[in-house]
N, C-alpha and C. Protein backbone atom coordinates (compact mmCIF):
# COMPACT_ATOMS: atom_id res chain seq x y z
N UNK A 1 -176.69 -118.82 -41.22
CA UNK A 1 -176.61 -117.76 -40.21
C UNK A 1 -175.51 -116.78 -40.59
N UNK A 2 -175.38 -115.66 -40.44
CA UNK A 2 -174.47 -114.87 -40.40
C UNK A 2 -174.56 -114.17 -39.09
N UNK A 3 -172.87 -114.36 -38.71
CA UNK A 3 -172.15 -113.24 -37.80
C UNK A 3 -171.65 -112.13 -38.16
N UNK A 4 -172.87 -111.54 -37.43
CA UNK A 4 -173.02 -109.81 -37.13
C UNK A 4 -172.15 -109.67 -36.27
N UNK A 5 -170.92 -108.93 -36.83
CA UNK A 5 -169.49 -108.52 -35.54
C UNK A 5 -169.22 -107.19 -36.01
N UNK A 6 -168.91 -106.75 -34.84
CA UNK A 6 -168.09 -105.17 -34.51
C UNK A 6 -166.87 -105.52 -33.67
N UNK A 7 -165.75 -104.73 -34.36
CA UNK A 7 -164.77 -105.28 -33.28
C UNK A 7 -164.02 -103.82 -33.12
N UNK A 8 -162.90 -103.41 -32.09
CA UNK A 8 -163.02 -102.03 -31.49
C UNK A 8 -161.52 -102.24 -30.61
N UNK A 9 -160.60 -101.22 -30.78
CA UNK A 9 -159.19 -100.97 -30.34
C UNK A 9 -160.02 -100.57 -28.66
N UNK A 10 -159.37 -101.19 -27.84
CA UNK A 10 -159.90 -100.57 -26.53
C UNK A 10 -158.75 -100.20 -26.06
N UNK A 11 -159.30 -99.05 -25.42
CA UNK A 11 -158.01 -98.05 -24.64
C UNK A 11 -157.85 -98.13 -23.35
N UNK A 12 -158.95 -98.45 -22.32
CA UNK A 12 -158.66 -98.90 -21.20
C UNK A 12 -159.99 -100.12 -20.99
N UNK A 13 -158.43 -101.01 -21.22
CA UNK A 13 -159.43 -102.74 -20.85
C UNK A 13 -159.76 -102.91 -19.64
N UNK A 14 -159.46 -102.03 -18.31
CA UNK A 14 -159.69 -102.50 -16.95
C UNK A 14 -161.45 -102.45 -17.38
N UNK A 15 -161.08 -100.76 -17.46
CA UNK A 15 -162.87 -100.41 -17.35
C UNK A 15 -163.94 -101.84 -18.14
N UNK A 16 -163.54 -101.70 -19.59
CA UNK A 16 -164.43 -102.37 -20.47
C UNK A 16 -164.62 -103.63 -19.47
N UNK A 17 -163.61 -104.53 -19.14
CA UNK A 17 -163.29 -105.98 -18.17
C UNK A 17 -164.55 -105.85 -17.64
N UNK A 18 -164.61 -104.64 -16.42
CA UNK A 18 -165.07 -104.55 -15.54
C UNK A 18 -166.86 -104.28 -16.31
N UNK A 19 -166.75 -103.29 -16.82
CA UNK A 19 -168.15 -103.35 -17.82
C UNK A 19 -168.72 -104.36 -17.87
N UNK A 20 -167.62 -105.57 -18.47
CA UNK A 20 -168.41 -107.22 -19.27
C UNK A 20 -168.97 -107.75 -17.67
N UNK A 21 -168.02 -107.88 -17.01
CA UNK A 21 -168.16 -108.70 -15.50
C UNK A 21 -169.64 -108.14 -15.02
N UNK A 22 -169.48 -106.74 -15.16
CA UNK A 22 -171.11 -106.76 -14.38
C UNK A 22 -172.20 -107.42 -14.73
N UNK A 23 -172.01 -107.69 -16.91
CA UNK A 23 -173.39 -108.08 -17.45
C UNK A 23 -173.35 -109.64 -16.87
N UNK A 24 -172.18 -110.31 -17.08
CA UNK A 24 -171.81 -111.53 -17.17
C UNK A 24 -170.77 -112.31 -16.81
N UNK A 25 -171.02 -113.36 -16.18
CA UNK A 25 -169.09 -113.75 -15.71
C UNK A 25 -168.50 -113.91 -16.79
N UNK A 26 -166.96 -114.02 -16.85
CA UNK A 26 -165.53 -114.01 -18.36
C UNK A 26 -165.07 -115.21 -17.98
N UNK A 27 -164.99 -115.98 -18.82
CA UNK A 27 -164.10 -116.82 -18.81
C UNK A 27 -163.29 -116.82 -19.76
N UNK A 28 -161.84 -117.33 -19.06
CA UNK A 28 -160.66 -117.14 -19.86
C UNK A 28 -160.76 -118.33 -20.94
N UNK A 29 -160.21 -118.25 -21.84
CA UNK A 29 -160.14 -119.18 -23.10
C UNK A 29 -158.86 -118.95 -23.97
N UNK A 30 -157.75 -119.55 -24.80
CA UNK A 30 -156.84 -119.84 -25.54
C UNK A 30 -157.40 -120.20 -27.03
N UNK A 31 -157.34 -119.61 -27.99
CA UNK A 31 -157.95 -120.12 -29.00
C UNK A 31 -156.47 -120.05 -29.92
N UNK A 32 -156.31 -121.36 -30.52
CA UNK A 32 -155.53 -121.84 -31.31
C UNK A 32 -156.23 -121.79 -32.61
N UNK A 33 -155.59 -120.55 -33.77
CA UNK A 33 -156.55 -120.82 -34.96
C UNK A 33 -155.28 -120.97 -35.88
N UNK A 34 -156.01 -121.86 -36.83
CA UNK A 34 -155.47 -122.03 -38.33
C UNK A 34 -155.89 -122.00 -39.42
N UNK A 35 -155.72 -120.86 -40.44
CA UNK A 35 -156.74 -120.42 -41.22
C UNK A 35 -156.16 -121.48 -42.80
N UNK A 36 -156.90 -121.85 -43.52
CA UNK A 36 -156.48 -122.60 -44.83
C UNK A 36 -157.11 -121.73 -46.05
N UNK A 37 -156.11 -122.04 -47.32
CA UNK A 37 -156.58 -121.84 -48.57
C UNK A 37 -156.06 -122.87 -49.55
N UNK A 38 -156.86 -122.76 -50.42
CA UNK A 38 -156.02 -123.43 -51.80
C UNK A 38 -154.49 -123.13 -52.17
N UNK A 39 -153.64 -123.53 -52.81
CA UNK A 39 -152.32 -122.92 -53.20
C UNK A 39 -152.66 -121.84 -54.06
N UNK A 40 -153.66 -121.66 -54.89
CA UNK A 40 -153.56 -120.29 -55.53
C UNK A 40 -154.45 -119.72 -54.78
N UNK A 41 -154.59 -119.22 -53.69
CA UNK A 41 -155.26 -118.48 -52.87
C UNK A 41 -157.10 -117.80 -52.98
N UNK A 42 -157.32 -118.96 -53.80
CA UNK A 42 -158.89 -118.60 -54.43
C UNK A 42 -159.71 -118.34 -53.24
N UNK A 43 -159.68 -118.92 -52.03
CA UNK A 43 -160.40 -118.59 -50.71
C UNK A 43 -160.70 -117.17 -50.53
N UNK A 44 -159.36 -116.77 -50.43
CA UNK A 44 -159.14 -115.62 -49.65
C UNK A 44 -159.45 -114.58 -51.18
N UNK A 45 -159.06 -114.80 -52.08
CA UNK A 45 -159.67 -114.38 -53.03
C UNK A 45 -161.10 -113.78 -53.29
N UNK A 46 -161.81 -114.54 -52.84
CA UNK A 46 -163.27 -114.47 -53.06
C UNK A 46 -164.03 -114.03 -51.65
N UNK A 47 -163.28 -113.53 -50.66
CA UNK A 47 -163.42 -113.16 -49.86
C UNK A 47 -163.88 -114.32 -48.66
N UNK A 48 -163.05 -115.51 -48.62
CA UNK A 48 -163.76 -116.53 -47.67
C UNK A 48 -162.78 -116.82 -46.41
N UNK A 49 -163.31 -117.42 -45.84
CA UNK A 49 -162.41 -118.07 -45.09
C UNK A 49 -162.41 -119.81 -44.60
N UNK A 50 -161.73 -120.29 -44.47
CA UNK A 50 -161.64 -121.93 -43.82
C UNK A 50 -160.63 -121.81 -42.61
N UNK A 51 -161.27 -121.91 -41.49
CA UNK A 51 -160.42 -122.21 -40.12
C UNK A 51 -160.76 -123.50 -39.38
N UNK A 52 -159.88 -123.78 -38.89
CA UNK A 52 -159.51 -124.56 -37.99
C UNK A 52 -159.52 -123.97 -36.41
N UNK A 53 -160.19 -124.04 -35.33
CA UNK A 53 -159.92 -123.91 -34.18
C UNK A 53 -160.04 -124.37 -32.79
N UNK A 54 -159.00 -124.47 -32.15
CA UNK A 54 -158.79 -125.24 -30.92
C UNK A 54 -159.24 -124.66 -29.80
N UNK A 55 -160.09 -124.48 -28.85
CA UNK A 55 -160.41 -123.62 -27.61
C UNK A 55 -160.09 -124.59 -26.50
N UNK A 56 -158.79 -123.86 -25.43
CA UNK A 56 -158.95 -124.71 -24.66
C UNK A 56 -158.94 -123.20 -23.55
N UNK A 57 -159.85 -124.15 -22.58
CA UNK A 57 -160.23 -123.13 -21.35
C UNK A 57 -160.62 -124.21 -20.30
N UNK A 58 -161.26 -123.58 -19.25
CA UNK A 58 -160.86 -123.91 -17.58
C UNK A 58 -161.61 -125.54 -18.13
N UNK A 59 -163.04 -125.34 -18.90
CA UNK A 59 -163.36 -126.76 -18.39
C UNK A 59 -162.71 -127.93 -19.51
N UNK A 60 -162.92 -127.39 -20.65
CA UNK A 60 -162.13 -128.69 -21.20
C UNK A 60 -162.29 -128.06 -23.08
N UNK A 61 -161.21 -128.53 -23.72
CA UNK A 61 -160.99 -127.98 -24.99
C UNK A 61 -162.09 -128.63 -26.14
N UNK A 62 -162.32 -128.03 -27.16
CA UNK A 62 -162.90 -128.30 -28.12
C UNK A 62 -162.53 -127.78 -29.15
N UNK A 63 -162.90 -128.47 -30.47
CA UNK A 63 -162.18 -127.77 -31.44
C UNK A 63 -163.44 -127.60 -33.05
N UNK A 64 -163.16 -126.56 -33.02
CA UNK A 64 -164.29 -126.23 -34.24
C UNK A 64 -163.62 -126.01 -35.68
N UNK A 65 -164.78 -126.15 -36.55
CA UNK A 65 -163.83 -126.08 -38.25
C UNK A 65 -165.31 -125.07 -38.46
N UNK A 66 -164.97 -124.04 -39.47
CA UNK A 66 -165.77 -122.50 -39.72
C UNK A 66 -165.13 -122.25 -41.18
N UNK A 67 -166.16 -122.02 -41.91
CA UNK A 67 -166.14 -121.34 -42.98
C UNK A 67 -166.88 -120.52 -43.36
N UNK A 68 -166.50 -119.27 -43.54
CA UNK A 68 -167.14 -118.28 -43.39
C UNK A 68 -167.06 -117.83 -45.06
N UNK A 69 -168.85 -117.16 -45.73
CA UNK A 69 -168.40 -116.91 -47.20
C UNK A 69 -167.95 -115.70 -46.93
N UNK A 70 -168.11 -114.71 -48.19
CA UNK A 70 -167.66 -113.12 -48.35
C UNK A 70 -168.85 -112.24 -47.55
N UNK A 71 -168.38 -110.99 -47.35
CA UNK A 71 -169.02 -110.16 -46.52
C UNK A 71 -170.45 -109.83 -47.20
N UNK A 72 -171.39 -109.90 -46.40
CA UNK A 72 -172.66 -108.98 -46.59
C UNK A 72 -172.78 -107.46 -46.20
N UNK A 73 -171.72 -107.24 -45.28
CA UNK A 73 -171.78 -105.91 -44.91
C UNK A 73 -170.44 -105.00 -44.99
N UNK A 74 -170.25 -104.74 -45.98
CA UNK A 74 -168.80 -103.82 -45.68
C UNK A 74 -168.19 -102.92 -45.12
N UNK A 75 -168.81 -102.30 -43.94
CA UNK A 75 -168.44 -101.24 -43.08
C UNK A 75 -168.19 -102.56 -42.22
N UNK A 76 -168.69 -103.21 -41.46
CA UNK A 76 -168.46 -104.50 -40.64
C UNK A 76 -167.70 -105.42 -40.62
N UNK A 77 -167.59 -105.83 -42.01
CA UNK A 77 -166.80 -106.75 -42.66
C UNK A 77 -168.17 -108.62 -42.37
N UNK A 78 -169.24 -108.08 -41.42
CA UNK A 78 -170.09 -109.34 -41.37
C UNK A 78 -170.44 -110.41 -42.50
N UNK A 79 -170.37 -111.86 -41.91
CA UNK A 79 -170.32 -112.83 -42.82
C UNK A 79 -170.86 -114.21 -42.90
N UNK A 80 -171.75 -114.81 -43.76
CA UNK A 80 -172.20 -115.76 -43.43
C UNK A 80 -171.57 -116.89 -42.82
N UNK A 81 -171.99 -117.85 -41.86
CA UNK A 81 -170.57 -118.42 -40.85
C UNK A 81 -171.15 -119.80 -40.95
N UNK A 82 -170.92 -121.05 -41.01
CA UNK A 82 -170.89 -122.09 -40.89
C UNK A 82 -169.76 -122.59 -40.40
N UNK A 83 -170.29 -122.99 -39.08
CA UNK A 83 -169.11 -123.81 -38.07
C UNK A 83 -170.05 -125.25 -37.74
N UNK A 84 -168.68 -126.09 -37.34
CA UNK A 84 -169.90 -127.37 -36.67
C UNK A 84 -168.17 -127.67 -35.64
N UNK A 85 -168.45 -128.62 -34.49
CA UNK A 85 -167.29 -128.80 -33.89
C UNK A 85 -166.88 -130.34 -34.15
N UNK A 86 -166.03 -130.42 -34.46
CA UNK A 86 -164.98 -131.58 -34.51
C UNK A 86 -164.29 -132.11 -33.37
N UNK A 87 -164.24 -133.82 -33.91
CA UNK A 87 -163.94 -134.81 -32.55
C UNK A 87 -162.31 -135.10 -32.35
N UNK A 88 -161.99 -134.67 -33.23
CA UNK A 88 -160.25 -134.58 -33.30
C UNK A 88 -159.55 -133.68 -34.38
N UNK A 89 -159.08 -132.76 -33.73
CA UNK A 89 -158.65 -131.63 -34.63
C UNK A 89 -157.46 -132.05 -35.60
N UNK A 90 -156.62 -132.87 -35.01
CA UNK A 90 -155.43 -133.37 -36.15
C UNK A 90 -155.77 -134.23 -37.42
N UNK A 91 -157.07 -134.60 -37.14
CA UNK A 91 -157.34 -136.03 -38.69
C UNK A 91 -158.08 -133.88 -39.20
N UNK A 92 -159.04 -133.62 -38.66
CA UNK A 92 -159.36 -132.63 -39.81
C UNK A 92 -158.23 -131.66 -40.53
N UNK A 93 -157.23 -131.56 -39.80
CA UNK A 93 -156.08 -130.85 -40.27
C UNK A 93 -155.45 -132.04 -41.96
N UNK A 94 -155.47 -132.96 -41.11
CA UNK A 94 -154.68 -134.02 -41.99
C UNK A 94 -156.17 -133.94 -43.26
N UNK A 95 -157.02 -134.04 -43.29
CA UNK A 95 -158.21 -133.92 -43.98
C UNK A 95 -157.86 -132.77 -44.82
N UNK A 96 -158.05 -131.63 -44.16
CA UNK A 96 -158.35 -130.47 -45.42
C UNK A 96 -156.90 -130.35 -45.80
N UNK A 97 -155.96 -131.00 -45.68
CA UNK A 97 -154.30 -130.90 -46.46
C UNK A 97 -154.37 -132.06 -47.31
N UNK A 98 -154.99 -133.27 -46.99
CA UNK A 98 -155.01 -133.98 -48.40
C UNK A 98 -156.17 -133.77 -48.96
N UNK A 99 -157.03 -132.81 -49.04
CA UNK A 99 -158.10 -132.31 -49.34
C UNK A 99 -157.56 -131.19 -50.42
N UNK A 100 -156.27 -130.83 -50.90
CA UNK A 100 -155.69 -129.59 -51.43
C UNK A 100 -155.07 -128.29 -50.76
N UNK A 101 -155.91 -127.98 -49.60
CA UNK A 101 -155.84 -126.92 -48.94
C UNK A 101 -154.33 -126.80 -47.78
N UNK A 102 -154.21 -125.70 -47.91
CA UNK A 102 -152.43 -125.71 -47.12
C UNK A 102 -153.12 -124.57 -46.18
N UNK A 103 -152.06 -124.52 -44.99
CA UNK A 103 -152.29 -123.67 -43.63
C UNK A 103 -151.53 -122.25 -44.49
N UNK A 104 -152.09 -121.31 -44.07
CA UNK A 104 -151.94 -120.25 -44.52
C UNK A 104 -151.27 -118.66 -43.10
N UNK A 105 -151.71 -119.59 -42.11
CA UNK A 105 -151.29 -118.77 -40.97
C UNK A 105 -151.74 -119.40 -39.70
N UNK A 106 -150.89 -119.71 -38.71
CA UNK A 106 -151.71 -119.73 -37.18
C UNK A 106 -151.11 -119.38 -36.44
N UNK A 107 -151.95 -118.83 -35.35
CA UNK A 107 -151.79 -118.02 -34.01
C UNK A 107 -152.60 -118.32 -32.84
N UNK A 108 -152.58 -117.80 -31.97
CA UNK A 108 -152.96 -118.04 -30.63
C UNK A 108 -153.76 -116.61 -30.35
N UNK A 109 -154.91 -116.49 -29.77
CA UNK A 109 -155.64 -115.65 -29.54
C UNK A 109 -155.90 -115.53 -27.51
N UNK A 110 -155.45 -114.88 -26.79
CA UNK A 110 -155.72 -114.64 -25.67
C UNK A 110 -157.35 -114.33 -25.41
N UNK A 111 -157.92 -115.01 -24.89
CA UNK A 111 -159.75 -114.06 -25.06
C UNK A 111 -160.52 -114.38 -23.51
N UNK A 112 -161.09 -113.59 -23.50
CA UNK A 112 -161.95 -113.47 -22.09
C UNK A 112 -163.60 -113.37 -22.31
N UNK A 113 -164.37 -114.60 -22.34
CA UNK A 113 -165.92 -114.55 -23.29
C UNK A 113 -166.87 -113.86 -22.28
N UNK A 114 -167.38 -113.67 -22.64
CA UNK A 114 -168.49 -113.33 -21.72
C UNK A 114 -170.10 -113.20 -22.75
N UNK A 115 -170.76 -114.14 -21.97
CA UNK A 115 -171.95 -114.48 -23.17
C UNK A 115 -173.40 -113.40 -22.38
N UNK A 116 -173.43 -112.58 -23.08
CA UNK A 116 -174.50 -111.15 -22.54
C UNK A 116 -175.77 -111.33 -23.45
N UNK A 117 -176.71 -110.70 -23.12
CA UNK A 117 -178.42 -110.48 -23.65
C UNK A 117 -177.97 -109.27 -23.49
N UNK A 118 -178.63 -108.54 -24.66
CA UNK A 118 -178.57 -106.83 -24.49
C UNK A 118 -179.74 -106.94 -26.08
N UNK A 119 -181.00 -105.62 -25.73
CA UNK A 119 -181.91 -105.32 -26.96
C UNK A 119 -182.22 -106.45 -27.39
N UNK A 120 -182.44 -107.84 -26.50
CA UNK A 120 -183.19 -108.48 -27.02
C UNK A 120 -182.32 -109.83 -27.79
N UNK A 121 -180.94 -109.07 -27.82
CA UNK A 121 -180.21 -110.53 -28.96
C UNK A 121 -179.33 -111.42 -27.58
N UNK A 122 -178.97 -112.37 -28.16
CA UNK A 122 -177.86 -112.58 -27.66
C UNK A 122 -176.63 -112.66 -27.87
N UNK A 123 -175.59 -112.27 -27.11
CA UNK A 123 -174.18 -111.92 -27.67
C UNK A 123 -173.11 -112.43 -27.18
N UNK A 124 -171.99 -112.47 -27.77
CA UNK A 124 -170.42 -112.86 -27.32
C UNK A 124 -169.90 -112.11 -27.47
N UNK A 125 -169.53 -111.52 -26.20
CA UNK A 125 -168.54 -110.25 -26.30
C UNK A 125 -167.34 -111.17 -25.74
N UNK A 126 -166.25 -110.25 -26.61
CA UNK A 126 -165.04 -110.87 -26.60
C UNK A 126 -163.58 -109.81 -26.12
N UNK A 127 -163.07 -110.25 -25.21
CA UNK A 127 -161.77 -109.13 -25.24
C UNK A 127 -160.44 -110.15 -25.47
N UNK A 128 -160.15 -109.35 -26.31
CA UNK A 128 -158.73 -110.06 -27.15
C UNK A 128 -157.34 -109.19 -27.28
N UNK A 129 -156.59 -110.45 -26.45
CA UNK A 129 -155.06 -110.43 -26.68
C UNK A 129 -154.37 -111.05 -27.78
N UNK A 130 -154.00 -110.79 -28.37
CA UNK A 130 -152.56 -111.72 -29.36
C UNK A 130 -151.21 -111.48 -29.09
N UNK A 131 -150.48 -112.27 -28.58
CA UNK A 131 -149.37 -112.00 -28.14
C UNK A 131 -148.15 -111.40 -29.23
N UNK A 132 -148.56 -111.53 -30.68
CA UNK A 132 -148.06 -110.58 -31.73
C UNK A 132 -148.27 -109.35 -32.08
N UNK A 133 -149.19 -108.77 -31.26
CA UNK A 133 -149.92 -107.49 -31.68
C UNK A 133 -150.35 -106.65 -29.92
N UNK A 134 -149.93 -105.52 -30.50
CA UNK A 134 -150.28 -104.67 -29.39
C UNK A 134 -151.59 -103.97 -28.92
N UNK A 135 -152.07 -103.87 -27.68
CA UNK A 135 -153.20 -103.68 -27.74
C UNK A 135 -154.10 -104.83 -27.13
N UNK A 136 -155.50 -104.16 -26.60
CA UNK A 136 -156.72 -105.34 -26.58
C UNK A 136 -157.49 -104.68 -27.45
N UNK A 137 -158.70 -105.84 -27.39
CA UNK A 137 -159.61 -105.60 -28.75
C UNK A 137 -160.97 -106.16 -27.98
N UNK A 138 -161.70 -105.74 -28.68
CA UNK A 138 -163.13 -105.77 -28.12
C UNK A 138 -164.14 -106.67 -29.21
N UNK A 139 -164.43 -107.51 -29.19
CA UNK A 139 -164.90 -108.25 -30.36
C UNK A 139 -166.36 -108.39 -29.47
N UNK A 140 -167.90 -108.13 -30.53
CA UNK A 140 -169.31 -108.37 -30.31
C UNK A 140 -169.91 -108.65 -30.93
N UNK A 141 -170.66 -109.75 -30.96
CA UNK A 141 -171.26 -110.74 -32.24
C UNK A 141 -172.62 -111.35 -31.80
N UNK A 142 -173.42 -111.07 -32.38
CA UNK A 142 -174.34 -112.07 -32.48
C UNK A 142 -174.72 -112.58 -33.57
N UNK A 143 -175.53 -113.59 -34.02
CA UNK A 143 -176.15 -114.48 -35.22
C UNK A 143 -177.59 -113.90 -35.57
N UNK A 144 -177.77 -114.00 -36.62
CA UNK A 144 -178.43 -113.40 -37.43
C UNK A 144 -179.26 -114.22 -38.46
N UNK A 145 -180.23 -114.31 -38.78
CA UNK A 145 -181.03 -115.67 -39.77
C UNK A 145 -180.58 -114.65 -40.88
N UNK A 146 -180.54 -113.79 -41.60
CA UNK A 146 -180.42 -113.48 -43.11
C UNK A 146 -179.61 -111.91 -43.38
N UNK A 147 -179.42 -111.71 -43.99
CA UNK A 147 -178.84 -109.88 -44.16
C UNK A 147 -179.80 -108.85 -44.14
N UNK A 148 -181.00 -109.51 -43.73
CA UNK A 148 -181.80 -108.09 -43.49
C UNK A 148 -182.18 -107.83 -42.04
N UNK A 149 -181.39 -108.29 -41.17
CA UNK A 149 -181.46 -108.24 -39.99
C UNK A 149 -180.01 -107.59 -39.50
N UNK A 150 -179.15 -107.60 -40.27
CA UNK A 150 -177.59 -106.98 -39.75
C UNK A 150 -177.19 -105.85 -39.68
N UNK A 151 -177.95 -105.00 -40.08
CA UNK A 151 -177.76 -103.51 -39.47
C UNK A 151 -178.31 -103.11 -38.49
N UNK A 152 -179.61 -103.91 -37.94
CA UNK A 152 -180.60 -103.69 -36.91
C UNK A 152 -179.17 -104.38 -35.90
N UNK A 153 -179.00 -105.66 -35.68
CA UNK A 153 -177.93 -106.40 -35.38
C UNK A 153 -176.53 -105.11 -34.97
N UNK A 154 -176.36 -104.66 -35.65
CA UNK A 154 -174.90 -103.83 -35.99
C UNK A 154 -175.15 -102.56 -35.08
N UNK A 155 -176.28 -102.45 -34.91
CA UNK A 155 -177.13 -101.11 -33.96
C UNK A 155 -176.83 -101.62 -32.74
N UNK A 156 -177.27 -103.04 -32.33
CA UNK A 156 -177.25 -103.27 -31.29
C UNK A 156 -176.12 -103.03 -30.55
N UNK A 157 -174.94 -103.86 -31.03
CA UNK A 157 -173.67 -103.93 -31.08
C UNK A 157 -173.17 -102.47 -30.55
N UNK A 158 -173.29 -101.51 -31.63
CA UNK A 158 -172.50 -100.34 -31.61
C UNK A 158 -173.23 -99.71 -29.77
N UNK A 159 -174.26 -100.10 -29.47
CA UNK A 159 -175.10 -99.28 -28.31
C UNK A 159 -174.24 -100.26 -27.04
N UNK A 160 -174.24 -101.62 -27.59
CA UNK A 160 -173.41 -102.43 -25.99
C UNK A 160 -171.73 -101.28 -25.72
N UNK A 161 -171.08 -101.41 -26.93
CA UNK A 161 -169.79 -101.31 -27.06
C UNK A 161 -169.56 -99.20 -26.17
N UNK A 162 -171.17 -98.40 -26.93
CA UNK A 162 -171.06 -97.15 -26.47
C UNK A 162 -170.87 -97.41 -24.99
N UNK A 163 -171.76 -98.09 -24.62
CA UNK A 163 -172.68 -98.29 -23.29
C UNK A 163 -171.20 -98.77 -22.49
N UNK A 164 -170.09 -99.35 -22.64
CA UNK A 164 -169.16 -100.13 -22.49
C UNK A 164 -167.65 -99.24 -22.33
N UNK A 165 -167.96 -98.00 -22.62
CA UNK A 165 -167.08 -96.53 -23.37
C UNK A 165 -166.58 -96.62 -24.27
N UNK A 166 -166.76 -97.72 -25.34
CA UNK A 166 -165.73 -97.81 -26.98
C UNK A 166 -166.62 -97.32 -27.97
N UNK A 167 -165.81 -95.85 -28.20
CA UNK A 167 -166.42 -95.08 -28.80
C UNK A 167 -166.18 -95.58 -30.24
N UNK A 168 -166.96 -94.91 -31.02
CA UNK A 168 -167.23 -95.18 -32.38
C UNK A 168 -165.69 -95.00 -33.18
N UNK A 169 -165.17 -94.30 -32.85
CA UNK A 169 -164.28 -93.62 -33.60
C UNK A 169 -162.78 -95.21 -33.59
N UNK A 170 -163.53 -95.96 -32.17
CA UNK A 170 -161.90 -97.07 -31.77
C UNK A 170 -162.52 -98.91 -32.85
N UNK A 171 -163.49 -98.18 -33.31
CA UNK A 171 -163.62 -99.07 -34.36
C UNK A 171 -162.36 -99.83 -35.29
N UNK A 172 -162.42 -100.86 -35.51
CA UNK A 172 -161.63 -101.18 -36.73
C UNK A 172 -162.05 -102.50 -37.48
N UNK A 173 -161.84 -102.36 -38.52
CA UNK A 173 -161.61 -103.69 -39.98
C UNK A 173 -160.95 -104.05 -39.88
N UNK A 174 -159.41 -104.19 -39.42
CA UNK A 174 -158.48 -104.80 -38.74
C UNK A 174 -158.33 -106.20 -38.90
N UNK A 175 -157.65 -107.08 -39.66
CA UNK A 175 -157.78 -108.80 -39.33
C UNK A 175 -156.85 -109.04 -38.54
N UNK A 176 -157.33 -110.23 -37.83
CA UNK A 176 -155.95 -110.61 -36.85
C UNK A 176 -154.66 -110.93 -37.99
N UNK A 177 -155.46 -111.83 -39.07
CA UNK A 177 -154.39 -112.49 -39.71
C UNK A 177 -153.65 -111.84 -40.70
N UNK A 178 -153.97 -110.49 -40.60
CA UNK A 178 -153.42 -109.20 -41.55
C UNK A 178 -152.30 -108.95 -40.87
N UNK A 179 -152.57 -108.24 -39.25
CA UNK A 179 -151.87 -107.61 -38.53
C UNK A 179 -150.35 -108.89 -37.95
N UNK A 180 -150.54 -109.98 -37.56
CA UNK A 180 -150.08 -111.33 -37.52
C UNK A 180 -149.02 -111.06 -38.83
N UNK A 181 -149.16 -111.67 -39.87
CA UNK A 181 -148.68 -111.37 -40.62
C UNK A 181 -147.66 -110.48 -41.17
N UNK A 182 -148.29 -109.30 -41.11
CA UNK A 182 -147.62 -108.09 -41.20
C UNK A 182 -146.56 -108.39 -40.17
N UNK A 183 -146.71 -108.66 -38.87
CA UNK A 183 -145.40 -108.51 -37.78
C UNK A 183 -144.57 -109.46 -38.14
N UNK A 184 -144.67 -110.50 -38.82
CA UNK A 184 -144.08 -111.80 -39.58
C UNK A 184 -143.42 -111.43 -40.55
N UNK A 185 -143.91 -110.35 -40.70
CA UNK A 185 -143.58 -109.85 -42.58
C UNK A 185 -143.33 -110.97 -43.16
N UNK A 186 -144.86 -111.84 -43.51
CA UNK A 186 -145.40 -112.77 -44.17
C UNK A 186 -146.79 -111.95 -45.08
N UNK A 187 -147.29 -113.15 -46.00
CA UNK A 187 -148.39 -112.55 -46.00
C UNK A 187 -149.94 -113.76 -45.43
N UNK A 188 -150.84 -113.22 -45.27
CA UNK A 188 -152.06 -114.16 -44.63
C UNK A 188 -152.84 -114.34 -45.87
């Protein structure tokens, strides 16, 4: 599967909030992520990713492991995604570290989900806080069976987000773990 995402600087989160609430109720969520690479950084190299993540929200936490390969779409940054969820997040931590792989960055993600139907797909629209970075963010994703469906996908997206007032222009490529980083003056 690949996740088809658009993600978008929002300028006034009341409105957008209020936008999501009409399609769908929000629930609040905490996402604890930890992204891994090799010591010579071949992951991130090749454009991949390996995370680790913890969601805990009102009803009860879970924790998922995602590896995502390199982009199919480069205006998007969209990417093939393989996640499955895990029964204890500390043995997989302890796993992919005696596995070679070292933590490379983690943070805490503030997010408010709201799971919408719009043109037919279904979606996770996302509004995101990081308490390192200024600003909310507008994250919209749906899944996709192959790359010839992700611009049709990417259409959709861009029409929720218009429809929502985030204009084209509040777009961004933006990584959390760039911007994170950067305020660390580390690198991700």
């Amino acid at each position: 599967m690949i996740e088809a995402e658009l993600k978008a600087r929002v300028r006034d989160s009341e409105a957008v909030r209020r936008g999501l609430e009409e399609r769908a109720e929000g629930r609040a969520e905490v996402y604890r992520d930890t992204y891994y690479d090799t010591p010579d950084g071949s992951l991130g190299a090749r454009d991949a990713e390996l995370r680790v993540r913890t969601v805990r929200g009102a009803g009860e936490d879970r924790t998922l492991l995602t590896y995502k390969e390199a982009r199919v779409d480069e205006e998007s940054g969209s990417k093939p995604e393989h996640e499955t969820r895990v029964e204890d997040a500390e043995a997989v931590h302890r796993m992919l570290r005696g596995l070679g792989y070292v933590p490379v960055i983690e943070f805490e993600k503030n997010c408010r989900n709201h799971d919408i139907e719009a043109y037919g797909r279904r979606m996770l629209a996302t509004l995101v806080q990081l308490p390192e970075i200024d600003g909310t963010f507008i994250e919209i994703e749906t899944l996709v069976e192959d790359d010839t469906d992700v611009r049709a996908a990417l259409s959709d997206i861009r029409a929720v987000l218009a429809e929502l007032g985030v204009e084209e222009t509040d777009l961004t490529r933006e990584l959390y773990t760039d911007a994170v980083a950067a305020g660390r003056g580390t690198r991700a």
